[in-house]
Protein backbone atom coordinates (compact mmCIF):
# COMPACT_ATOMS: atom_id res chain seq x y z
CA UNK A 1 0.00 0.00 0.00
CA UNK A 2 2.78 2.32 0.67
CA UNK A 3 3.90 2.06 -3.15
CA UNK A 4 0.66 2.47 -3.86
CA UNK A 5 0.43 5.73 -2.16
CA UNK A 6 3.88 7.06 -3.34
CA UNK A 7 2.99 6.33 -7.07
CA UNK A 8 -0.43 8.95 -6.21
CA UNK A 9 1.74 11.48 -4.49
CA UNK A 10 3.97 11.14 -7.61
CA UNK A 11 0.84 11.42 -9.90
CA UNK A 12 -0.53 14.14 -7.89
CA UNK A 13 2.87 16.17 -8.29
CA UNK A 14 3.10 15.79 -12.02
CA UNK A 15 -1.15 17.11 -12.05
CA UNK A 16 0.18 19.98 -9.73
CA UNK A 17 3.15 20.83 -12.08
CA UNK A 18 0.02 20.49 -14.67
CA UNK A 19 -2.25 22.99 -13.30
CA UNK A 20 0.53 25.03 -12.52
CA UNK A 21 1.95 25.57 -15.88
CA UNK A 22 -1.23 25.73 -18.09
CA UNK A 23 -2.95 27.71 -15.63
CA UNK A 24 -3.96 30.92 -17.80
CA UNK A 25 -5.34 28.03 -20.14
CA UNK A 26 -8.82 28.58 -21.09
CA UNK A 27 -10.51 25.48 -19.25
CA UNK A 28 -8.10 25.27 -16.48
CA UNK A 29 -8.62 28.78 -15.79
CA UNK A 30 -12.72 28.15 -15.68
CA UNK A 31 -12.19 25.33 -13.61
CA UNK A 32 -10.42 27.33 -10.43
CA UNK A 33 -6.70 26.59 -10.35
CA UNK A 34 -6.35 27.57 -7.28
CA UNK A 35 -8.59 25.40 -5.61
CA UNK A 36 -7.68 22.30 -7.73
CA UNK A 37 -4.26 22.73 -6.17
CA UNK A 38 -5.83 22.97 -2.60
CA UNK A 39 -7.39 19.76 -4.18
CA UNK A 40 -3.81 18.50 -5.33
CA UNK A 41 -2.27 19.03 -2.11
CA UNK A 42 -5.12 17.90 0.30
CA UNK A 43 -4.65 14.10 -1.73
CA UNK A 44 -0.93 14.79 -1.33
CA UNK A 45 -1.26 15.16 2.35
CA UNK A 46 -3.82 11.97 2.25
CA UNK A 47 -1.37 9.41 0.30
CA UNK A 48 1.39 10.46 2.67
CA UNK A 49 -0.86 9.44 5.96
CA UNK A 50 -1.16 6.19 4.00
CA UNK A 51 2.68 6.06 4.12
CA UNK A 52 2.69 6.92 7.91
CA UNK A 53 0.06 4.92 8.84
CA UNK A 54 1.86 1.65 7.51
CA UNK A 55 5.17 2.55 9.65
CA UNK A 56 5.32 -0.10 12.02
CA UNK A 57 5.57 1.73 15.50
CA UNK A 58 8.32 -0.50 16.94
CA UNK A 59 10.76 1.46 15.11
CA UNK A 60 9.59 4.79 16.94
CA UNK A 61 11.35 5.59 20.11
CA UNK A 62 8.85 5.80 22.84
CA UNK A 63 9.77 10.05 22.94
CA UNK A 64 8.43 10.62 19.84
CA UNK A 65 5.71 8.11 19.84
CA UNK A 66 2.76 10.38 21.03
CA UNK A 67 3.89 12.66 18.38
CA UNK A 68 3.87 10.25 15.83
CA UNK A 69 0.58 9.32 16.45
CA UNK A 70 -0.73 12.78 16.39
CA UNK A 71 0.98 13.40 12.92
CA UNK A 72 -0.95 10.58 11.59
CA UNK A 73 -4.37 11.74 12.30
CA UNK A 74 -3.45 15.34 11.83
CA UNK A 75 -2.14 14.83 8.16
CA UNK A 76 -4.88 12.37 7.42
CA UNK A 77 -7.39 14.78 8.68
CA UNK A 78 -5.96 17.66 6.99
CA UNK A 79 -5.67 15.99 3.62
CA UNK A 80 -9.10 14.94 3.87
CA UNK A 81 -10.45 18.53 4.97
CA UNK A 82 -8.12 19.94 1.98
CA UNK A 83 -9.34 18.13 -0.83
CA UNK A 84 -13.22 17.33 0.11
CA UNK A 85 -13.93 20.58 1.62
CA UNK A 86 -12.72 22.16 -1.66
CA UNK A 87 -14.61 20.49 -3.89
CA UNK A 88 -17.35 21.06 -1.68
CA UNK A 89 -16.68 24.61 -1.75
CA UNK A 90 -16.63 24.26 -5.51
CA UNK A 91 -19.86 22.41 -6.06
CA UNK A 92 -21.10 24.86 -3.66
CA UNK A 93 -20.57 27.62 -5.99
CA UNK A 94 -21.49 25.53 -8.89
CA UNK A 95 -25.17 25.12 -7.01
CA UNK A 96 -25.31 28.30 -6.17
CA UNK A 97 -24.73 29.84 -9.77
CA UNK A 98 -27.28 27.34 -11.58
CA UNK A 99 -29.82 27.45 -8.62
CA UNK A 100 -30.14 31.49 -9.28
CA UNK A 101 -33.92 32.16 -9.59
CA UNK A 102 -32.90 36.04 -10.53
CA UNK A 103 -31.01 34.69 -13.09
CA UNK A 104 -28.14 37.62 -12.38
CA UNK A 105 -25.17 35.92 -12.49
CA UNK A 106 -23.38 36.64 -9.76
CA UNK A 107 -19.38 35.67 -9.57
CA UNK A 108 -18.15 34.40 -6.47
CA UNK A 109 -14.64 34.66 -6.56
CA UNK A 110 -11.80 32.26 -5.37
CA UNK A 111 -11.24 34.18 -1.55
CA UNK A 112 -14.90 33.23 -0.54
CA UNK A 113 -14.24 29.51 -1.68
CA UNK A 114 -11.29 29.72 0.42
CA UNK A 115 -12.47 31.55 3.26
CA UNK A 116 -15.45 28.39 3.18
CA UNK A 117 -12.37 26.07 3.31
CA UNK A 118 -10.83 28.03 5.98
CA UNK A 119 -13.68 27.70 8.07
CA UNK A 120 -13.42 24.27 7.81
CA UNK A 121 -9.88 24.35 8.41
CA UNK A 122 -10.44 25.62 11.38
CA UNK A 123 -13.15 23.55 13.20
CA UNK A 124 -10.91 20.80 12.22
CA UNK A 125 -8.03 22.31 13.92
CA UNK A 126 -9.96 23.47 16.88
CA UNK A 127 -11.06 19.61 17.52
CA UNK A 128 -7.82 18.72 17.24
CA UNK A 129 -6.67 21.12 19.23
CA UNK A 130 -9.35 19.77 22.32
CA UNK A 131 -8.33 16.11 21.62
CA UNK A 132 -4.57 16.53 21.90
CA UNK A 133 -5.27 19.42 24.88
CA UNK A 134 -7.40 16.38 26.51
């Protein structure tokens, strides 16, 4: 599983390079480059807690064994937050633009998709916060 994951954090590179190069391309440009990369790196983040998770804890000195084990569920968690709550924030705006009874079409821009992530971002840091204060 751990190849598994490094060949999607390789993949995931080479679509970040992608977006990165041919973003002022026409479609890539409709399609919100900056929250496919918050996309990009939230599965980044996810494949890697794949890679941690499968580390066999023996090898871990007892020291840095609690932190460890909060890295785990702090990257998974993160990478999960990252790339769902993005494309929720994305299909959010996508619902919100075709769902328009006044039929003005409105533009909501990239900083309110991200501020929607960061809100998200931060109840998920706040409970993490409680758990590893607890």
């Amino acid at each position: 599983m751990c190849f598994l994951a490094t060949v999607g954090v390789v993949l995931a590179v080479i679509f970040l390079v992608i977006n990165l190069h041919f973003r002022n391309h026409r479609f890539i440009k409709m399609s919100s480059p900056n929250m496919n990369n918050m996309i990009i790196i939230g599965s980044i983040c996810t494949y890697l807690s794949v890679i941690l998770l499968g580390v066999d804890t023996r090898i871990v000195s007892p020291n840095q064994y609690v932190t460890f084990c909060y890295a785990k569920t702090w990257v998974l968690s993160i990478g999960f937050t990252l790339a769902f709550g993005s494309m929720f924030s994305k299909t959010w705006r996508v619902h919100s633009i075709f769902t328009n009874i006044r039929m003005n079409k409105k533009a909501i821009q990239d900083y309110k998709l991200f501020l929607i992530l960061g809100v998200i971002l931060l109840i998920d840091t706040v409970i993490f916060a409680v758990w590893a204060g607890v």
